[in-house]
Protein backbone atom coordinates (compact mmCIF):
# COMPACT_ATOMS: atom_id res chain seq x y z
CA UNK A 1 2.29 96.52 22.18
CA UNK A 2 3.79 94.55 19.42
CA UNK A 3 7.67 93.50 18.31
CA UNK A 4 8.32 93.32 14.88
CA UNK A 5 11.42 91.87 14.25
CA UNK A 6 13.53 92.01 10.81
CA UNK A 7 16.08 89.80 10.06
CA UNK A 8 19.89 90.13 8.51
CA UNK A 9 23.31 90.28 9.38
CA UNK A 10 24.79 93.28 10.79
CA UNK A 11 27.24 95.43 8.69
CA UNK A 12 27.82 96.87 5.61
CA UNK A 13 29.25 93.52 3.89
CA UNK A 14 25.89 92.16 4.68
CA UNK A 15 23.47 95.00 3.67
CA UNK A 16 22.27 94.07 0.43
CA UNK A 17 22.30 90.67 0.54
CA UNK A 18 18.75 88.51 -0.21
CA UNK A 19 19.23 87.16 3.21
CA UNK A 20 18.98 90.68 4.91
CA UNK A 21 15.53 91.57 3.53
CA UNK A 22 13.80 91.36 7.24
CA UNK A 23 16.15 94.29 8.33
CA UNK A 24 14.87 96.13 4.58
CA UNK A 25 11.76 95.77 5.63
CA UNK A 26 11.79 97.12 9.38
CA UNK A 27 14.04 99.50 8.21
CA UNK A 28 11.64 100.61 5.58
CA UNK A 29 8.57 100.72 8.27
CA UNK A 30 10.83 102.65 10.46
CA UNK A 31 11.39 105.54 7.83
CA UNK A 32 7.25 105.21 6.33
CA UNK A 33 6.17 106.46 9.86
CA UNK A 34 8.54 108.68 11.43
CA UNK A 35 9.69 106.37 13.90
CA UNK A 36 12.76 107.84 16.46
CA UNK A 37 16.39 107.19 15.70
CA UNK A 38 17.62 103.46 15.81
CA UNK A 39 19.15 102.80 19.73
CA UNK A 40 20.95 99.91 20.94
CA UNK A 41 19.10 97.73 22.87
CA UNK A 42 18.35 94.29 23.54
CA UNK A 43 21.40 93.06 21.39
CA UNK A 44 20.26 94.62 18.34
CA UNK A 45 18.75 98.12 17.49
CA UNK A 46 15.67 99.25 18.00
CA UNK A 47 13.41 101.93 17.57
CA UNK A 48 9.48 102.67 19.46
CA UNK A 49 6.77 104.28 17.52
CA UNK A 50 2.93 104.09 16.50
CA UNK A 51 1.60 102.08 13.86
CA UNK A 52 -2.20 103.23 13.40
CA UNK A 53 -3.08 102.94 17.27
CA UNK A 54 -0.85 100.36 17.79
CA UNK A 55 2.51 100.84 19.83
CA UNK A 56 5.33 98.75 18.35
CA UNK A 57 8.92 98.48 18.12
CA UNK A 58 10.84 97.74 16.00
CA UNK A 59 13.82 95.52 16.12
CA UNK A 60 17.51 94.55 14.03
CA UNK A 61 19.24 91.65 16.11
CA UNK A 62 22.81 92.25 16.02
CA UNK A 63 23.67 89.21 16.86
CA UNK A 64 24.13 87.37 13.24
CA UNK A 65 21.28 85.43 11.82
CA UNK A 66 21.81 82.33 13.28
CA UNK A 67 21.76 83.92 16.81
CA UNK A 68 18.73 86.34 16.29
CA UNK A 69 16.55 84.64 18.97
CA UNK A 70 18.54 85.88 21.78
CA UNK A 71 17.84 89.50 21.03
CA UNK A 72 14.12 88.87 20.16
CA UNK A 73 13.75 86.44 23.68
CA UNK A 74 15.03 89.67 26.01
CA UNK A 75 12.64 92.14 23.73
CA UNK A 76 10.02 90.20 24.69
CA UNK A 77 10.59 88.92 28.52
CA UNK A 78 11.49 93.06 28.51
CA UNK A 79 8.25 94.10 27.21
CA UNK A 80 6.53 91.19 28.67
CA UNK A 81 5.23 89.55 25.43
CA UNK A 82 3.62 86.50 24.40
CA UNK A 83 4.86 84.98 21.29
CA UNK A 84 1.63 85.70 19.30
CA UNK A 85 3.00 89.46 19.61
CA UNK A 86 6.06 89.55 17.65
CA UNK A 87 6.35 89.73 14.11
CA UNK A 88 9.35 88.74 12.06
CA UNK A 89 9.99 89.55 8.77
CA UNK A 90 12.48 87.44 7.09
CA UNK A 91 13.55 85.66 3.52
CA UNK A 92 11.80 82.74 2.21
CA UNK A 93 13.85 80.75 -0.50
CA UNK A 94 10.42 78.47 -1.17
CA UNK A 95 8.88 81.82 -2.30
CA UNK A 96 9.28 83.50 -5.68
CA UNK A 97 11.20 86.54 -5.49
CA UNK A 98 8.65 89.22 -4.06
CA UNK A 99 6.21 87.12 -3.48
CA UNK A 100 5.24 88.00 0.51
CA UNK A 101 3.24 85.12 2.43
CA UNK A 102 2.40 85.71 6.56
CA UNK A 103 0.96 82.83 8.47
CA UNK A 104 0.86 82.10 12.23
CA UNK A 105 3.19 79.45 14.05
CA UNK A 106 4.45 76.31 12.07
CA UNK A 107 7.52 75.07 10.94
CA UNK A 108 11.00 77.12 10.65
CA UNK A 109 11.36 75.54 6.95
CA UNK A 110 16.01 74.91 7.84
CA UNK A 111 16.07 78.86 8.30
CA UNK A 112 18.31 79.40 11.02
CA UNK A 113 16.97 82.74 12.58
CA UNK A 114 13.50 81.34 12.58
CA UNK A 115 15.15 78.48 14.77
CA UNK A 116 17.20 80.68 17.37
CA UNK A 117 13.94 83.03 17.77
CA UNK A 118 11.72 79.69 18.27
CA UNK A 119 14.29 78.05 20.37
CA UNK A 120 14.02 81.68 22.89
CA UNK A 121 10.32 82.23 22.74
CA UNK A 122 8.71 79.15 20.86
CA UNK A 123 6.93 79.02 17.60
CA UNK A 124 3.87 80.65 17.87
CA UNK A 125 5.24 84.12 16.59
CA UNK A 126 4.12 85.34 13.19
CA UNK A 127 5.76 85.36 9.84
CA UNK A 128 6.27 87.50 7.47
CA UNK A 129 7.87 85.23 4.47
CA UNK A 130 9.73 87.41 1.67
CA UNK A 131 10.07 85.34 -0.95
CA UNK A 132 13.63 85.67 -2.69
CA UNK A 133 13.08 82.60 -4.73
CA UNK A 134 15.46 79.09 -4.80
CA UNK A 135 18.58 79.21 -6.65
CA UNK A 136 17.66 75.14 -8.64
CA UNK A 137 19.89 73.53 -6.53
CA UNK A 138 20.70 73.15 -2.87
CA UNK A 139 24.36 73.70 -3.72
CA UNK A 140 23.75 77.29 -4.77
CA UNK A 141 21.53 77.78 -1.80
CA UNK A 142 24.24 79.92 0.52
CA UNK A 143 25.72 82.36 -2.36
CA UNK A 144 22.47 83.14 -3.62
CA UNK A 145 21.31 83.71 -0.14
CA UNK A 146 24.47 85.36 0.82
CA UNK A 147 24.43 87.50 -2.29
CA UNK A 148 23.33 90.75 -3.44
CA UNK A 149 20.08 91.56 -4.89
CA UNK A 150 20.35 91.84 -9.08
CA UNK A 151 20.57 95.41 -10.18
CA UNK A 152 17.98 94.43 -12.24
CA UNK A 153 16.06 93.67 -9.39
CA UNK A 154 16.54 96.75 -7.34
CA UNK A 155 13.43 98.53 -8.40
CA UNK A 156 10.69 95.61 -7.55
CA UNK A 157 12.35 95.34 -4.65
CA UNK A 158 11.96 98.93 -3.20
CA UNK A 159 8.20 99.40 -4.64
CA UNK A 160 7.48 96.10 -2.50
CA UNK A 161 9.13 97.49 0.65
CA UNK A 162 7.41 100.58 0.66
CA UNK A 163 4.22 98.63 -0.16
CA UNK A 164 5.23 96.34 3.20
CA UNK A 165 5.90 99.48 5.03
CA UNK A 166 2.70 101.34 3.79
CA UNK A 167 0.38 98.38 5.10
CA UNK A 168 2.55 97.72 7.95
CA UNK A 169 -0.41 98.87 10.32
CA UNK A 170 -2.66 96.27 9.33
CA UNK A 171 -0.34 93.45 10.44
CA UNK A 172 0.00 95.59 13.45
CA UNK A 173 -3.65 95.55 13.88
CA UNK A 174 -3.47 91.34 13.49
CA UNK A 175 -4.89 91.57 10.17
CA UNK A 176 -3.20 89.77 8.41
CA UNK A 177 -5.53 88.85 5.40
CA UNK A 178 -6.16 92.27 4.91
CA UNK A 179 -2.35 92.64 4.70
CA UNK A 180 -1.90 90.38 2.12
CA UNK A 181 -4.76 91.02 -0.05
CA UNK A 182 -3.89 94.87 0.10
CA UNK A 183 -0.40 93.92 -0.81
CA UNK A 184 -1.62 91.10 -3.93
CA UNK A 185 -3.86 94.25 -5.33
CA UNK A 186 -0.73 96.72 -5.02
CA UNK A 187 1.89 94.21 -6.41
CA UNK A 188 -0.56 93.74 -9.31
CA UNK A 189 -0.96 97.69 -10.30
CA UNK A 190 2.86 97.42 -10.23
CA UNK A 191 2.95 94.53 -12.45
């Protein structure tokens, strides 16, 4: 069993914002392979399915952002986890927009969600990083995370969730490399 855990902030004033790109992402894996409706648990909403062989659900904190580690910490005492068995997909401002980077453990980089869920279940989870790119200067950091994708970037962004969503298995399977090289060859046929 695995968690995968996107990131955001609940609500419709929130949904398109760079900052909610973890939920995008879950939210595209959940409609790529059939997975039941959405239910409210563990603070958040969540969803159980099949990835390849793998069982996993999936998981949208409710909680805001900054609070998202106490709806991963009672998915995982729930479903008796170790840390190594949650993924969380989340925005990466030291990433160029699209640009998708996973890696093991580590830092949380000042991102606040990355904090709360290390803070409940320490830092040993993995990441996925969607890059959404840094604004130039750290004054601009919170509108242009707080804001809504470009129109002109709508497009790139869906062909790179369903791209997530198609390889989503792999990372399921803990291959990560695989994961990102599959994604770096479909990003580039897109290019």
């Amino acid at each position: 069993m695995r968690l995968f855990a996107g990131l955001g902030n609940p609500g419709p004033a929130y949904a398109h914002h760079r900052h909610n790109v973890g939920f995008m992402a879950v939210d595209a894996i959940h409609a790529a392979h059939g997975f039941p409706a959405w239910r409210a648990r563990f603070e958040g909403h969540a969803s159980e399915g099949r990835l390849g062989s793998t069982r996993v659900m999936l998981l949208k904190p409710m909680t805001f952002m900054n609070e998202s580690g106490r709806s991963v910490g009672q998915a995982v005492r729930y479903l008796k986890l170790d840390a190594g068995d949650v993924t969380v997909f989340h925005d990466e401002l030291d990433l160029a927009p699209f640009q998708v980077r996973v890696k093991a453990g580590g830092g949380t980089a000042g991102h606040n969600g990355l904090k709360s869920i290390a803070a409940h279940i320490g830092p040993d989870f993995v990441r996925v990083r969607i890059g959404i790119g840094h604004p130039g200067h750290r004054d601009r950091v919170t509108p242009h995370v707080l804001g809504n994708w470009a129109k002109a970037e709508e497009g790139q962004l869906a062909a790179l969730l369903d791209d997530i969503a198609a390889l989503a298995p792999l990372l399921a399977e803990g291959d990560a490399v695989r994961f990102m090289n599959d994604l770096a060859l479909r990003q580039g046929r897109a290019a």
